[in-house]
N, C-alpha and C. Protein backbone atom coordinates (compact mmCIF):
# COMPACT_ATOMS: atom_id res chain seq x y z
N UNK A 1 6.42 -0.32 -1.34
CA UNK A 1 5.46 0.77 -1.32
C UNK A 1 6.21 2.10 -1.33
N UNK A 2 5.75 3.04 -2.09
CA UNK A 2 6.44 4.55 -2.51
C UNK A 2 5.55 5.22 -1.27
N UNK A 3 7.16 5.80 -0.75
CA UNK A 3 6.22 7.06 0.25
C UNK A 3 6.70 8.23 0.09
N UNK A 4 5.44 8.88 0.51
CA UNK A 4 5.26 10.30 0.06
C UNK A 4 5.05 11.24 1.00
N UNK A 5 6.08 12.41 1.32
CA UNK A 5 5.79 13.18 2.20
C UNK A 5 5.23 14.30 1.43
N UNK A 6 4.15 15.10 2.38
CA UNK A 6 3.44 16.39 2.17
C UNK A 6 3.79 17.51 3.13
N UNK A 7 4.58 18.65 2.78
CA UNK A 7 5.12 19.68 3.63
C UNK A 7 3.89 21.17 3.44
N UNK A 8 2.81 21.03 4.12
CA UNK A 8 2.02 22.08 3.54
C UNK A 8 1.50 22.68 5.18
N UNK A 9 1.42 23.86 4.87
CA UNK A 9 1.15 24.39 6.32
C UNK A 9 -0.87 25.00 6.14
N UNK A 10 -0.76 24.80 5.01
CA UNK A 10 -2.41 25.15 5.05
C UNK A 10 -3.18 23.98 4.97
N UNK A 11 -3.80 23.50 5.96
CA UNK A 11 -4.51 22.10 6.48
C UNK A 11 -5.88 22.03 5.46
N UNK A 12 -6.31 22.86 4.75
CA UNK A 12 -7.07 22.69 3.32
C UNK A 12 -6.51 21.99 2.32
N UNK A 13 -4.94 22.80 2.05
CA UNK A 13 -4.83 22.10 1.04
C UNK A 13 -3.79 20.79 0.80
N UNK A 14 -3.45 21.26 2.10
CA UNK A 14 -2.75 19.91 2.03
C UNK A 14 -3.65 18.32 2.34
N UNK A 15 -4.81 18.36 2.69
CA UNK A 15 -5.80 17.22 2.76
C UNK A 15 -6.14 17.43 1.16
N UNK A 16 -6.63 17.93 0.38
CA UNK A 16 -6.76 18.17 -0.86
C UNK A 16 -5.98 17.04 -1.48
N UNK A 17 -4.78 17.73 -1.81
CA UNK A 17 -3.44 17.25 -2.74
C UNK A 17 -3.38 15.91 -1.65
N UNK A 18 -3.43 15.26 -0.30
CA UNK A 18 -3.67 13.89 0.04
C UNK A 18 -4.61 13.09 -0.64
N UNK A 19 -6.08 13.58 -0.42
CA UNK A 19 -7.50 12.82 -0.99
C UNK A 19 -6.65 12.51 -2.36
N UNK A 20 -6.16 13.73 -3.59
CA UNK A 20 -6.02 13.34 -4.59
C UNK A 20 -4.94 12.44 -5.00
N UNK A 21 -3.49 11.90 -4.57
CA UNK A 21 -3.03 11.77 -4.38
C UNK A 21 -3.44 10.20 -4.16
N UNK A 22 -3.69 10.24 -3.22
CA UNK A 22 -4.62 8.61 -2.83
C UNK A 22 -5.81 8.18 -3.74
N UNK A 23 -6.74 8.86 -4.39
CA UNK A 23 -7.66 8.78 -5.16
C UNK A 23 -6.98 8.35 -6.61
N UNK A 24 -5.76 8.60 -6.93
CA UNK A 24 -5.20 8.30 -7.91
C UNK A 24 -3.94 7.42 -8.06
N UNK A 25 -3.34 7.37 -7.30
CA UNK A 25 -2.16 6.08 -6.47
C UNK A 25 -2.36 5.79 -5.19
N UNK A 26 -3.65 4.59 -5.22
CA UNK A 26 -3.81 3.89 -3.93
C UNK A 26 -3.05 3.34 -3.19
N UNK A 27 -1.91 2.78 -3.61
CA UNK A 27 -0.50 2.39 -3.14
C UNK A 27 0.43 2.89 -2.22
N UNK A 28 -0.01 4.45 -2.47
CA UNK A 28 1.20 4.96 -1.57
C UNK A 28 1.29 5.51 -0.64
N UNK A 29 1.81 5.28 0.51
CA UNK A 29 2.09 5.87 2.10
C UNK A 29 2.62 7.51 1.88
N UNK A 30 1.01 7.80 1.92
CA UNK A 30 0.90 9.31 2.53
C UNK A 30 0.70 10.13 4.08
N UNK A 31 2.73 10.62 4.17
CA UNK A 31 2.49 11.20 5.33
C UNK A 31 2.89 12.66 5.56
N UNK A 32 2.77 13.64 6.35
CA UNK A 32 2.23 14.73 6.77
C UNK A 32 2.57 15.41 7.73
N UNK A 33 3.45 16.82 7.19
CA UNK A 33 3.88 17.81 8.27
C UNK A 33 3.76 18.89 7.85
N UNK A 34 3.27 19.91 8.97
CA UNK A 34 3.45 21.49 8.63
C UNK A 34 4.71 22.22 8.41
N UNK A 35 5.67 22.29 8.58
CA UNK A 35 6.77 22.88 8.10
C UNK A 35 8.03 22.40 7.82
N UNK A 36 8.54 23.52 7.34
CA UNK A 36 10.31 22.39 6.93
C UNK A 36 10.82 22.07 8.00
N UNK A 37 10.71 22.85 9.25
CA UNK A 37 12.12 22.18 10.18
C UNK A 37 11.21 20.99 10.55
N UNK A 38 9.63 20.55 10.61
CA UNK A 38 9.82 19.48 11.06
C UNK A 38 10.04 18.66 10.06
N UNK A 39 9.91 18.81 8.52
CA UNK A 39 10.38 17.96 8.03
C UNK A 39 11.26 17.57 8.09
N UNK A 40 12.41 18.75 7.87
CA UNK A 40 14.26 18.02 8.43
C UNK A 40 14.09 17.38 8.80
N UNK A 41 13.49 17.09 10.78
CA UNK A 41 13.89 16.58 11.74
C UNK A 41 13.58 15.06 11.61
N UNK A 42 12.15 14.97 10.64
CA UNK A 42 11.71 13.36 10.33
C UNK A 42 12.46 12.75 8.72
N UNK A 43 13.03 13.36 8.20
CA UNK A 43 13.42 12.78 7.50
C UNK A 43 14.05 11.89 7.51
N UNK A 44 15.18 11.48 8.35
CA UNK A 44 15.77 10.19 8.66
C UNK A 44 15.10 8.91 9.02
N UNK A 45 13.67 9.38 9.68
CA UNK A 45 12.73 8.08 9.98
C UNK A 45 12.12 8.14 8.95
N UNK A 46 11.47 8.89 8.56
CA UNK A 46 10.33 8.58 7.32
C UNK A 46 11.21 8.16 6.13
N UNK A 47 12.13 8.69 5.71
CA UNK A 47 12.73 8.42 4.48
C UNK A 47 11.62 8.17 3.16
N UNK A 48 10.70 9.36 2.81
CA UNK A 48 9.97 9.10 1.89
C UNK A 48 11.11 9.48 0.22
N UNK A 49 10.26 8.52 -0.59
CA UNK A 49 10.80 8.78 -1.59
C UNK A 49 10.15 9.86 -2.19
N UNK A 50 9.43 10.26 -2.28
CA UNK A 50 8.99 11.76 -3.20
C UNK A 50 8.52 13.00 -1.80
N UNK A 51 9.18 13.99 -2.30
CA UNK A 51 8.38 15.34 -1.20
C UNK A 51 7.56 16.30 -2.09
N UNK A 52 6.46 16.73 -1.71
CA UNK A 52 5.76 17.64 -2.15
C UNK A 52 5.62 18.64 -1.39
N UNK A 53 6.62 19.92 -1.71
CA UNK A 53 6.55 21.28 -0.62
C UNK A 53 6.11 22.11 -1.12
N UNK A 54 5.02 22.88 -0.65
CA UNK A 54 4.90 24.13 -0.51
C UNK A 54 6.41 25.30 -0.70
N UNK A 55 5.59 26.26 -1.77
CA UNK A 55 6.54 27.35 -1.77
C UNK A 55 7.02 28.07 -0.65
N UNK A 56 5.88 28.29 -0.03
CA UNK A 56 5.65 29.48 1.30
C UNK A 56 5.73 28.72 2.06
N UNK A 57 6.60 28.79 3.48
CA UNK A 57 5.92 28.22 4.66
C UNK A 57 6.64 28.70 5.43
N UNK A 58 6.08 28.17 6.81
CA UNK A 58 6.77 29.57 7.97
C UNK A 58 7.92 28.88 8.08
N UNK A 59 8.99 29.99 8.42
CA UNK A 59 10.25 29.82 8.85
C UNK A 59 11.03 29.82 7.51
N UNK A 60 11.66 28.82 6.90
CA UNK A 60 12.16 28.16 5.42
C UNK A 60 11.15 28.64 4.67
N UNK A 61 11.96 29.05 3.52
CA UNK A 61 10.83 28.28 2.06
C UNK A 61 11.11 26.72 1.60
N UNK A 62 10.18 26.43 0.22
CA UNK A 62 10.17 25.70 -0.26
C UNK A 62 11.50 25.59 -0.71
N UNK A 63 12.35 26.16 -1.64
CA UNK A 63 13.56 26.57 -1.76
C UNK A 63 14.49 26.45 -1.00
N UNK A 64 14.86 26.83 0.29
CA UNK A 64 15.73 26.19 1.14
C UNK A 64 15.39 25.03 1.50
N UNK A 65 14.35 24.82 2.23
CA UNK A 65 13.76 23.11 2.48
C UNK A 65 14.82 22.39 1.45
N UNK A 66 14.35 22.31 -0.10
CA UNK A 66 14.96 21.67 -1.18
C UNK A 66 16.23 21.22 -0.93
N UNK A 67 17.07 22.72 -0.88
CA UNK A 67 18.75 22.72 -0.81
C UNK A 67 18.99 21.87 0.33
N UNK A 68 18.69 22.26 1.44
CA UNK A 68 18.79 21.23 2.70
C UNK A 68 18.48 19.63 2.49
N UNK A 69 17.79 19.18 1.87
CA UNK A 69 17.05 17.81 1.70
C UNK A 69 18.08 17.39 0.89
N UNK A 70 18.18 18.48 -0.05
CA UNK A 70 19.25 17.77 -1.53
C UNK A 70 20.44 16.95 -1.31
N UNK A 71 21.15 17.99 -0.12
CA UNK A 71 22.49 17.97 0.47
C UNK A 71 22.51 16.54 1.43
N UNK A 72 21.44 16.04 1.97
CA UNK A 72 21.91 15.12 3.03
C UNK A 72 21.03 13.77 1.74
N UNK A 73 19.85 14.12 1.36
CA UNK A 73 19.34 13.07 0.46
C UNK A 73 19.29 13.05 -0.82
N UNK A 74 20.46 13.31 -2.03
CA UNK A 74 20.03 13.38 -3.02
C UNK A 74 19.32 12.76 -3.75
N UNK A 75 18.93 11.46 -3.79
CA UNK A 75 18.14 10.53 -4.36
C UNK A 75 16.44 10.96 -4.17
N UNK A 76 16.30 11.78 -3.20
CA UNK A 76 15.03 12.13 -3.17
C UNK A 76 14.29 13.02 -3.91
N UNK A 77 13.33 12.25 -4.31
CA UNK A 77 12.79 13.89 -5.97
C UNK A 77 11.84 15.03 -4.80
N UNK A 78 11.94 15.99 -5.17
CA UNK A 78 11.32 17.11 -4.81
C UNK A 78 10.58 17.75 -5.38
N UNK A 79 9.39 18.15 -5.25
CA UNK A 79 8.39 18.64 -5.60
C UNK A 79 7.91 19.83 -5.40
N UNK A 80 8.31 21.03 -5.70
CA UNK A 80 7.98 22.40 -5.06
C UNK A 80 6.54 22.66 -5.80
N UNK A 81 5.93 23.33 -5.00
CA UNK A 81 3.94 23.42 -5.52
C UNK A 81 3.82 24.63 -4.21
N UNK A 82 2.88 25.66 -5.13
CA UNK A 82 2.53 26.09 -4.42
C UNK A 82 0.94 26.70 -4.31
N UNK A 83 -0.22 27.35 -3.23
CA UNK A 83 -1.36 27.74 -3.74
C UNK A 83 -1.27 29.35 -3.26
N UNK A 84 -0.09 29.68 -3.58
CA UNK A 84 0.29 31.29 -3.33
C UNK A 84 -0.47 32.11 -4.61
């Protein structure tokens, strides 16, 4: 099973891009945090294979998030999206 993390700090749209997401690949373990540092911090447990980040978010951008993720996980595809 492909899992999928969602880094979105606006709780609209990040249920959005979930519903759709699931509505269109029923398969895949969709899970869910508001910002990059907590993403850092779960990445070693979750180990999803695809991230979908937000441009904007507090603290990091989407953009550093990336560089950081790249550096410890390169195999992981990244997804920068934003509703800026």
């Amino acid at each position: 099973m492909k899992r999928v993390l969602l880094v979105e700090d606006n709780v609209y749209f990040r249920q959005f891009l979930k519903e759709t997401l699931q509505a269109r690949l029923p398969s895949l373990d969709i899970l869910e945090v508001t910002n990059g540092e907590e993403a850092l911090k779960r990445m070693e447990t979750l180990l999803p294979d695809t991230i979908f980040t937000d441009l904007r978010l507090p603290g990091a951008n989407g953009f550093e998030l990336t560089k950081k993720i790249k550096a410890q996980y390169p195999d992981t595809i990244v997804v920068i999206i934003t509703n800026y």
